[in-house]
Protein backbone atom coordinates (compact mmCIF):
# COMPACT_ATOMS: atom_id res chain seq x y z
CA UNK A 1 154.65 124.34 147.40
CA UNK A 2 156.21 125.44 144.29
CA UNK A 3 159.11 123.42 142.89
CA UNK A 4 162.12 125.76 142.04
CA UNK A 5 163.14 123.07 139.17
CA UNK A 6 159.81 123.38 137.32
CA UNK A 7 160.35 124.28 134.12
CA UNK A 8 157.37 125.29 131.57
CA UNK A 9 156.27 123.67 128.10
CA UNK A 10 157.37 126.56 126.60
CA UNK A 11 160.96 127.51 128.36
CA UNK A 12 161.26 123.36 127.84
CA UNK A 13 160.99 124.05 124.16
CA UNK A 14 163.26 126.85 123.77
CA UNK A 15 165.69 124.89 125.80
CA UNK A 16 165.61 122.23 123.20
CA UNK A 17 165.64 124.44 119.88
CA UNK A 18 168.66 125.88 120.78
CA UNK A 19 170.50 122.61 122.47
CA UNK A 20 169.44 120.66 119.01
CA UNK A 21 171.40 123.66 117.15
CA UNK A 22 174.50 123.82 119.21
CA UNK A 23 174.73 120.33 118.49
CA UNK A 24 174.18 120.33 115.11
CA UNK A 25 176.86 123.46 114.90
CA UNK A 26 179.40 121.31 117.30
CA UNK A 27 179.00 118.78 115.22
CA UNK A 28 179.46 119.51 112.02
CA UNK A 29 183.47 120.28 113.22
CA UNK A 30 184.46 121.60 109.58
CA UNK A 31 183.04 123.85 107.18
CA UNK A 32 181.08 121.50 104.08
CA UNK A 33 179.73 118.31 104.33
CA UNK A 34 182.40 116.59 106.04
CA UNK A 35 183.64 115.69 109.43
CA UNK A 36 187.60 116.38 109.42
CA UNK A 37 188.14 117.59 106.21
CA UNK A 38 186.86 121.02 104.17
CA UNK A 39 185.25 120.65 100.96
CA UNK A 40 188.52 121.90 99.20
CA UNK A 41 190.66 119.01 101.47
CA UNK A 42 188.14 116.52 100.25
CA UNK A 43 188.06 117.86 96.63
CA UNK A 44 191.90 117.20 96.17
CA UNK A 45 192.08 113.89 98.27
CA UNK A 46 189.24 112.69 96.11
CA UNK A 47 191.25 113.11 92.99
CA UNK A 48 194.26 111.89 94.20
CA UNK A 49 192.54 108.63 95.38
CA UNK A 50 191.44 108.05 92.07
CA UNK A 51 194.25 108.27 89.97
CA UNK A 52 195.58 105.08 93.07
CA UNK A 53 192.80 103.40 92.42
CA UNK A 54 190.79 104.87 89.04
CA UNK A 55 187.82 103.60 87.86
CA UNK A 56 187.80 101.25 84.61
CA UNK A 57 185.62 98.69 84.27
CA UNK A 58 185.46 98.21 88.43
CA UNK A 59 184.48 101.07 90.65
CA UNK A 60 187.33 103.21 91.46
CA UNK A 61 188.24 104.69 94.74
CA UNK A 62 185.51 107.26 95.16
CA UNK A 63 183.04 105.54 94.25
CA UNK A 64 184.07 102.83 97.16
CA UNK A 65 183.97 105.74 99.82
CA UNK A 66 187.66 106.66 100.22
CA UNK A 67 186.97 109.66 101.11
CA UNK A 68 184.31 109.15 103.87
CA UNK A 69 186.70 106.56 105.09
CA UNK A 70 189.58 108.67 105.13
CA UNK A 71 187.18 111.66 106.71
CA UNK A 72 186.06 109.67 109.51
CA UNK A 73 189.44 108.42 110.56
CA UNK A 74 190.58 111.95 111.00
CA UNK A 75 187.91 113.21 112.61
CA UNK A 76 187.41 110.00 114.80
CA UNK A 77 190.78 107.38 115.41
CA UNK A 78 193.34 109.36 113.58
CA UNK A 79 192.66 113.00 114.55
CA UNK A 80 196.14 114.00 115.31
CA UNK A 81 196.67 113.03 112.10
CA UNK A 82 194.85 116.02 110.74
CA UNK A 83 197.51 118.48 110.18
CA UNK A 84 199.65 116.51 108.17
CA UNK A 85 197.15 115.84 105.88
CA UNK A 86 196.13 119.18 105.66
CA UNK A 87 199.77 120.29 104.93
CA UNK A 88 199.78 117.53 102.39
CA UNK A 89 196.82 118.27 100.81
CA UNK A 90 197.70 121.93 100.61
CA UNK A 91 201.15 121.07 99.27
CA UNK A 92 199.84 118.92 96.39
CA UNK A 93 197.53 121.73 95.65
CA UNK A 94 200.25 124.44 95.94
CA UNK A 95 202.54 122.34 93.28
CA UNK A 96 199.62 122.15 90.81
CA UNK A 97 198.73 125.68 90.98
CA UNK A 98 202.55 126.45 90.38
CA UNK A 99 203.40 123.97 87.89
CA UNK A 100 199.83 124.10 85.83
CA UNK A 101 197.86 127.13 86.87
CA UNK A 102 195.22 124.88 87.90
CA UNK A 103 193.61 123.05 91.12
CA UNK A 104 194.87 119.62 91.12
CA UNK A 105 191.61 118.30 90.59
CA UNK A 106 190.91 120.27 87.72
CA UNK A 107 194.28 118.95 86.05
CA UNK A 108 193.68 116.20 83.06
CA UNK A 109 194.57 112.70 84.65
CA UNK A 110 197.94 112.57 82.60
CA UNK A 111 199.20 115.90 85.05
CA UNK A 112 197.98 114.51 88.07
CA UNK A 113 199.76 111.12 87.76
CA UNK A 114 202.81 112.47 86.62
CA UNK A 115 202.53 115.40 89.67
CA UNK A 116 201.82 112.25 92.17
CA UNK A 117 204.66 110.23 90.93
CA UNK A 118 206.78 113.26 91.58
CA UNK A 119 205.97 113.68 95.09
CA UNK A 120 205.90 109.98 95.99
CA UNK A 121 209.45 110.72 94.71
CA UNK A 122 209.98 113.45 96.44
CA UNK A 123 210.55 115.00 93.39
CA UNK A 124 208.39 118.92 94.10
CA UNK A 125 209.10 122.30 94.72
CA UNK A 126 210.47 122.37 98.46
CA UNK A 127 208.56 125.75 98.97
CA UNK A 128 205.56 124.03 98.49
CA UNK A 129 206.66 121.42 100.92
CA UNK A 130 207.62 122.39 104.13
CA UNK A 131 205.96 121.29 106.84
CA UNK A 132 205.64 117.72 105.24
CA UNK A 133 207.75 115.35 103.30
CA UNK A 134 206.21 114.88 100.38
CA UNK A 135 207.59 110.99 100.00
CA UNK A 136 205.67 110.38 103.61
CA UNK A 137 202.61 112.01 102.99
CA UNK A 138 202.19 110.09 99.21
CA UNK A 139 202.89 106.92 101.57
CA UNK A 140 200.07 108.10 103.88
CA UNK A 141 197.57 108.86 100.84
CA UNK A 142 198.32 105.36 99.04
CA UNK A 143 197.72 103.36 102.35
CA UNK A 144 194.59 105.31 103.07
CA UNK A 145 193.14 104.93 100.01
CA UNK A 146 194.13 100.95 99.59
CA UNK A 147 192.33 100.64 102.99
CA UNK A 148 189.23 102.72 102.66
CA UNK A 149 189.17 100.80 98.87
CA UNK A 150 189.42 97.20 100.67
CA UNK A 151 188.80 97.51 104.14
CA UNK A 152 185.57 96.59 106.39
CA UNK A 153 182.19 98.71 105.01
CA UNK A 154 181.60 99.23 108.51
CA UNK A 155 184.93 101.96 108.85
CA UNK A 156 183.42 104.16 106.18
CA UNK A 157 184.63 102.76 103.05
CA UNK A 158 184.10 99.77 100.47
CA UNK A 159 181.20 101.53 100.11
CA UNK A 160 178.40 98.78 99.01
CA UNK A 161 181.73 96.25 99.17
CA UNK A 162 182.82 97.09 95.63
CA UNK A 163 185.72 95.59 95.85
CA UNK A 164 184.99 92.13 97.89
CA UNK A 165 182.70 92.40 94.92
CA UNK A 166 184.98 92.85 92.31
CA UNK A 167 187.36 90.26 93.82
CA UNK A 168 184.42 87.62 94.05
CA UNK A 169 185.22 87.45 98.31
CA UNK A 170 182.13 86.45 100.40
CA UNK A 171 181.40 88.94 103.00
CA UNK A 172 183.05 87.73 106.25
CA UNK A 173 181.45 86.92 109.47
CA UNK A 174 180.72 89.81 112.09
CA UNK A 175 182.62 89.61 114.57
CA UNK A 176 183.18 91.87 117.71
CA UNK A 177 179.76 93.04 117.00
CA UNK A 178 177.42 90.89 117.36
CA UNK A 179 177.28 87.39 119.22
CA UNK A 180 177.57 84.27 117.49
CA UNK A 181 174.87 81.48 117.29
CA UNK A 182 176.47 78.74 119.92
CA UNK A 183 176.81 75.36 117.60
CA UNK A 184 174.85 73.26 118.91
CA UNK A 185 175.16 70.37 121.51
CA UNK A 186 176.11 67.02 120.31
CA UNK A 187 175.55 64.16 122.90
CA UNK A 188 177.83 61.17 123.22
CA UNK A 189 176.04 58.06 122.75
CA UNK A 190 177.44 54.99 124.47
């Protein structure tokens, strides 16, 4: 008796091939290298995360992972986050291109200080900012980058714990992980 679910080595194979790429195209969510964000996104974030948190004699912010950090969060925890930091991202890039002709990350670090001080301020070109408040979305991009700088490796960021490093703090217990040792049993004498 034949069995009508038999499937051959070959048909098995196929099968496989192409499940292996849908996944790997369903994955992948974004065009690039990243999860949420597009190269571009991750471009500008990435320079804007290190003039919070620039490098000097510690690691700065990319160099700790911000930007994985902030990646995963939208594609993972904060997803309907996503289009405000795309508008935000796209703003910031908008007011570069019209104040210096240039992608923000191409400016020197003097323009893109003085370009993020303006929008934490709120201080841009309201074409370039209209489907997000610039003040709010320089809020969101400081306290993004302050966590993904000193936050738990384990979230994407503090990449090789730079900054526990750099502040001389141990690495904490794991907790919610993994189960504790039980301390062990004393007996009562007398």
């Amino acid at each position: 008796m034949d069995d009508p679910y038999a499937v051959g080595r070959r048909v098995f194979l196929e099968t496989g091939v192409v499940a292996a790429a849908a996944a790997a195209v369903g994955c992948r969510g974004s065009e690039g290298r990243f999860r949420a964000l597009t190269d571009d996104e991750a471009r500008t974030l990435a320079a804007a995360s290190d003039r919070i948190i620039p490098r000097d004699e510690d690691p700065g912010a990319n160099d700790a992972g911000v930007i994985s950090f902030v990646d995963r969060q939208l594609a993972t925890r904060q997803r309907d986050d996503l289009p405000e930091w795309r508008a935000g991202l796209a703003a910031l890039e908008s007011s570069a291109r019209r104040r210096h002709g240039k992608a923000f990350a191409d400016l020197p670090a003097d323009a893109q200080t003085a370009l993020l001080q303006d929008v934490e301020r709120g201080a841009v070109e309201s074409d370039d900012w209209r489907s997000v408040a610039p003040a709010a979305f320089f809020a969101r991009l400081r306290d993004y980058t302050m966590m993904g700088f000193y936050g738990d490796p384990r979230h994407g960021g503090n990449k090789e714990r730079v900054s526990w490093k750099m502040l001389h703090i141990p690495d904490p217990p794991i907790r919610g992980r993994l189960h504790e040792a039980p301390s062990p049993r004393t007996t009562r004498k007398g």
